[in-house]
Protein backbone atom coordinates (compact mmCIF):
# COMPACT_ATOMS: atom_id res chain seq x y z
CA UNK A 1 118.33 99.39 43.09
CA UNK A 2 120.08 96.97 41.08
CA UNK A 3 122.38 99.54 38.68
CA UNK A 4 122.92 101.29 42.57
CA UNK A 5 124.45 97.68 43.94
CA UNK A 6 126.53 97.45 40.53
CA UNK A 7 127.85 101.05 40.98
CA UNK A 8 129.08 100.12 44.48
CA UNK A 9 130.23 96.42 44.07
CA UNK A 10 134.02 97.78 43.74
CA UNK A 11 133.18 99.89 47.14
CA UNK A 12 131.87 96.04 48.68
CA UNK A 13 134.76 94.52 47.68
CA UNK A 14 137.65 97.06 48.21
CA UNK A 15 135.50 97.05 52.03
CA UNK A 16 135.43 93.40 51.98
CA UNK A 17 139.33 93.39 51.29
CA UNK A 18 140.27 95.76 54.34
CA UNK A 19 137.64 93.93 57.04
CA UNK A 20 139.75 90.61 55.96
CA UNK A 21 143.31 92.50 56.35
CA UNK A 22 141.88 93.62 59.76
CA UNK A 23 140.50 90.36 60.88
CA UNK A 24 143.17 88.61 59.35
CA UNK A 25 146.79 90.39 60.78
CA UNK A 26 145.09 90.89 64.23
CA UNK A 27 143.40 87.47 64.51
CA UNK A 28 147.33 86.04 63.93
CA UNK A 29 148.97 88.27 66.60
CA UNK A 30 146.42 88.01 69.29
CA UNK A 31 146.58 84.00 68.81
CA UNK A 32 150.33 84.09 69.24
CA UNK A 33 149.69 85.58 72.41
CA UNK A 34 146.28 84.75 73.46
CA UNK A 35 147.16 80.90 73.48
CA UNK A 36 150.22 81.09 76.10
CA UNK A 37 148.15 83.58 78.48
CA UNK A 38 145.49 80.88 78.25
CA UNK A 39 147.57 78.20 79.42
CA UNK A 40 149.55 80.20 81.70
CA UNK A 41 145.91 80.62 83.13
CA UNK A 42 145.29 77.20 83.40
CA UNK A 43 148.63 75.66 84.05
CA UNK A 44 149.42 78.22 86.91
CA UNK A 45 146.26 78.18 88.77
CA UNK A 46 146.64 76.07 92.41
CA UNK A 47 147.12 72.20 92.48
CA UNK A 48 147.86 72.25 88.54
CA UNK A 49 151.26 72.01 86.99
CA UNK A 50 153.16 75.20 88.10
CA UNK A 51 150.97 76.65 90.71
CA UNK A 52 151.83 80.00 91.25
CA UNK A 53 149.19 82.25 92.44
CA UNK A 54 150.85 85.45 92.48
CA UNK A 55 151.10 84.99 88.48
CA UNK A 56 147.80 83.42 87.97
CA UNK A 57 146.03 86.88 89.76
CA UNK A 58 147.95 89.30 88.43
CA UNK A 59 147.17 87.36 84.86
CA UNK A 60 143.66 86.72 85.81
CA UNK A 61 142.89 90.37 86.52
CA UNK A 62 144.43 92.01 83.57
CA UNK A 63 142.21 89.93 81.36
CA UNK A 64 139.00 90.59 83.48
CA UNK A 65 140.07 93.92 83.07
CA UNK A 66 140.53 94.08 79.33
CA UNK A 67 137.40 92.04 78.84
CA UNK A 68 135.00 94.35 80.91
CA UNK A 69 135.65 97.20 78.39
CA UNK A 70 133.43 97.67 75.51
CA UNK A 71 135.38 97.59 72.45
CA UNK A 72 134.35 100.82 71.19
CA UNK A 73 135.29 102.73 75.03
CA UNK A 74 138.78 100.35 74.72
CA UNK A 75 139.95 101.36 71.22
CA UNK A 76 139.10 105.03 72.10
CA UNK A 77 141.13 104.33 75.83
CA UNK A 78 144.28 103.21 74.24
CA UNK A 79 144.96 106.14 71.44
CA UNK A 80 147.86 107.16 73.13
CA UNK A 81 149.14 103.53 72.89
CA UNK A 82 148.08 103.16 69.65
CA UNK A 83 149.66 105.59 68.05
CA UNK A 84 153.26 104.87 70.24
CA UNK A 85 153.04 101.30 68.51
CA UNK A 86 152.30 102.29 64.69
CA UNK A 87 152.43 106.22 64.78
CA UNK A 88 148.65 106.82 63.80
CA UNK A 89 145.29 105.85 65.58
CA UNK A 90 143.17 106.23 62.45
CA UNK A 91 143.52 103.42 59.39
CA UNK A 92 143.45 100.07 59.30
CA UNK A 93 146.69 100.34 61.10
CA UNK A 94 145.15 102.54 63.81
CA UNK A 95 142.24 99.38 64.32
CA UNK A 96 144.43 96.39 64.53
CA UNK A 97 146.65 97.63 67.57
CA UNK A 98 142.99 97.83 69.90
CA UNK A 99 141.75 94.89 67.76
CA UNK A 100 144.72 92.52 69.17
CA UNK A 101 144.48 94.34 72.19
CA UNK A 102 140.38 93.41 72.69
CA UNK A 103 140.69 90.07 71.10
CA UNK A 104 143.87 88.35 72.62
CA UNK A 105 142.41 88.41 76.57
CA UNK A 106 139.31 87.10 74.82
CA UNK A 107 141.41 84.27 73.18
CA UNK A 108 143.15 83.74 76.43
CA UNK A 109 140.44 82.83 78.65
CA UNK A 110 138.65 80.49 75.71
CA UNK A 111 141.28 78.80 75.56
CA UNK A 112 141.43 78.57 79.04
CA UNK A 113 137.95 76.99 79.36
CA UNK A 114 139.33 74.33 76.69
CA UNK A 115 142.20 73.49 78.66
CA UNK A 116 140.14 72.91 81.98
CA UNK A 117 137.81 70.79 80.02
CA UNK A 118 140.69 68.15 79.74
CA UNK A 119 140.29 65.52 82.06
CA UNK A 120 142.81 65.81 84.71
CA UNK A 121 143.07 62.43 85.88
CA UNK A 122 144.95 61.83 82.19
CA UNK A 123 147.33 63.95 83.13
CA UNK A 124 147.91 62.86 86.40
CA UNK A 125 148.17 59.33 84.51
CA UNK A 126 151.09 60.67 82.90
CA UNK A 127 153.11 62.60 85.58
CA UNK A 128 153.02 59.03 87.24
CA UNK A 129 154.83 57.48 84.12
CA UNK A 130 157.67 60.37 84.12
CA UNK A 131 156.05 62.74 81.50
CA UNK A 132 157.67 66.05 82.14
CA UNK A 133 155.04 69.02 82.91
CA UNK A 134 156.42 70.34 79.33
CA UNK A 135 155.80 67.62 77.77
CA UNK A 136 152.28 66.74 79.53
CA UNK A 137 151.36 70.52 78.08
CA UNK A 138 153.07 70.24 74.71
CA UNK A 139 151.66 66.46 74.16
CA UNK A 140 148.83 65.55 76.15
CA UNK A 141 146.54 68.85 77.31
CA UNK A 142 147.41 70.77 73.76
CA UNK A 143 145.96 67.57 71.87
CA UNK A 144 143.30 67.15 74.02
CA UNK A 145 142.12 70.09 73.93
CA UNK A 146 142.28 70.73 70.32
CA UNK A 147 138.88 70.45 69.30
CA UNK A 148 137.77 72.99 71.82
CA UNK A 149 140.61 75.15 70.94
CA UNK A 150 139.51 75.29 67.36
CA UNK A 151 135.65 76.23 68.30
CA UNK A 152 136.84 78.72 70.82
CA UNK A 153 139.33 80.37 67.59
CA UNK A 154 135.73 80.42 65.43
CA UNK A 155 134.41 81.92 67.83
CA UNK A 156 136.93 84.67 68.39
CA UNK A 157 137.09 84.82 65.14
CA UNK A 158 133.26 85.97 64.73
CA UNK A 159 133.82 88.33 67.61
CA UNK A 160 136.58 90.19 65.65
CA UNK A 161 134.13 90.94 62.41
CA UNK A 162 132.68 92.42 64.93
CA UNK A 163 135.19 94.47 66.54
CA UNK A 164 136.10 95.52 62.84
CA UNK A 165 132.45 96.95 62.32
CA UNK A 166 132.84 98.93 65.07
CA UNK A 167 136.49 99.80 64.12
CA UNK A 168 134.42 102.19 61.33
CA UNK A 169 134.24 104.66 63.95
CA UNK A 170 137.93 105.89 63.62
CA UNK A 171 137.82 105.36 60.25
CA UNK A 172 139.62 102.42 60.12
CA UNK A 173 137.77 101.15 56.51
CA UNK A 174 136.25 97.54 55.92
CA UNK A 175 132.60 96.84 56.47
CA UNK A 176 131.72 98.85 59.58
CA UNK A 177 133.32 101.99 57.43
CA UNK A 178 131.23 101.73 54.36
CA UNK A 179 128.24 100.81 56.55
CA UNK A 180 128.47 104.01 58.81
CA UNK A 181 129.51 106.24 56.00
CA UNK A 182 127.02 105.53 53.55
CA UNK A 183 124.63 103.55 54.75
CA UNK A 184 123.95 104.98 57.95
CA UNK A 185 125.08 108.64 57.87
CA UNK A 186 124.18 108.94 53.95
CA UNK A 187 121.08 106.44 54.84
CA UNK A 188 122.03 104.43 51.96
CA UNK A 189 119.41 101.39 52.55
CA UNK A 190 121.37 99.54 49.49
CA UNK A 191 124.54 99.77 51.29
CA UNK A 192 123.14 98.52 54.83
CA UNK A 193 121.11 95.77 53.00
CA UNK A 194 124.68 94.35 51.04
CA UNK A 195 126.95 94.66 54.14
CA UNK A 196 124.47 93.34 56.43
CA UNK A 197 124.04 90.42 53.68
CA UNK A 198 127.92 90.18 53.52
CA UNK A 199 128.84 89.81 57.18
CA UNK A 200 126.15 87.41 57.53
CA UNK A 201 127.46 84.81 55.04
CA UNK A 202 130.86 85.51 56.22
CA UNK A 203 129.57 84.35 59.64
CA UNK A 204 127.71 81.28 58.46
CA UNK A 205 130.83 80.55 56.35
CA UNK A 206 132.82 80.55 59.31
CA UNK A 207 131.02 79.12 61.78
CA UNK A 208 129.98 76.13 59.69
CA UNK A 209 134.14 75.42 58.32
CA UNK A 210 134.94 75.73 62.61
CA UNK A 211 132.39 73.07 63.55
CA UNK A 212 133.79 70.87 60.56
CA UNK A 213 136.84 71.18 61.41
CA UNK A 214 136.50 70.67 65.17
CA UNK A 215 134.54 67.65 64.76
CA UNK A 216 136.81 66.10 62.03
CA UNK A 217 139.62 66.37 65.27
CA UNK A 218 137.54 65.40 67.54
CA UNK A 219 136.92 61.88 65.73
CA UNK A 220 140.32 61.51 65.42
CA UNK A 221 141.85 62.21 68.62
């Protein structure tokens, strides 16, 4: 077993690389837009800072929507789409367009649950002292909220491996590919045992820098 997990520790790694790439480029892009959809849900809901409930339903919705799907039905939905935005639907090019699309409504409304967690009588504290609604977002519910913000990214985060295992199917590479290629459809018990091992750490690795992190902010906020 052992000369078998030397022969494919190039196959781990170049599998390794490509889960990272995935997990990495979409992670970005669904955060750039995950975080203003999450306080757009929050900010627009009634008797908050721009109530607007036309915008906070039609927002609300499309994320319940998105988030009812099954990853695997969702990247399989959106082909069509897929391939319109980067011209293929099979790669790791093909997985990060559903990737962002699964992850960012997921980011949204964790965020959201962050930003409701901030005590609004602070904020009311400073719309009384002249604080623009900007600023009171920018300033006040954005540091608040930080800590939260940072466990709800970990745990995104640890839904995207995921996503990318799944991602396999379409033969998008990383992890999930090697895993279903070899170790499942070969039955390749070495392979299962080593990515199983692998996604695991990368979990624990992951999980343990987010709560770090989020308590280190939390102590000094």
């Amino acid at each position: 077993m052992l000369d078998r997990m030397d022969e494919l520790a190039p196959l781990f790694g170049i599998s390794l690389y490509e889960t990272l790439v995935m997990v990495i480029v979409s992670l970005v892009i669904a955060t750039i837009i995950g975080i203003p959809l999450g306080v757009l849900l929050v900010v627009t809901r009634p008797n908050h800072l721009y109530p607007n409930k036309w915008i906070f339903q039609l927002l609300n919705t499309i994320v319940n929507i998105i988030r009812s799907l099954p990853f695997i039905i969702l990247m399989l939905a959106i082909i069509p789409f897929t391939e319109l935005i980067v011209g293929t639907s099979i790669g790791i090019r093909g997985a990060i367009v559903p990737l962002i699309v699964y992850i960012a409504p997921y980011i949204a409304r964790l965020v959201e649950t962050a930003f409701l967690e901030v005590n609004y009588g602070i904020i009311e504290a400073y719309r009384g002292m002249g604080a623009s609604r900007f600023q009171i977002i920018m300033r006040i519910m954005l540091r608040e909220a930080r800590p939260g913000i940072l466990l709800c990214m970990t745990i995104a985060l640890i839904g995207l491996i995921g996503a990318t295992a799944m991602a396999g199917v379409i033969g998008a590479g990383g992890l999930g590919d090697l895993a279903l290629r070899y170790g499942y459809q070969q039955w390749d018990l070495p392979v299962m045992f080593g990515t199983v091992i692998i996604l695991i750490v990368l979990v624990q690795i992951i999980q343990s820098l987010g709560n770090y992190f989020a308590k280190k902010l939390k102590m000094s906020a």
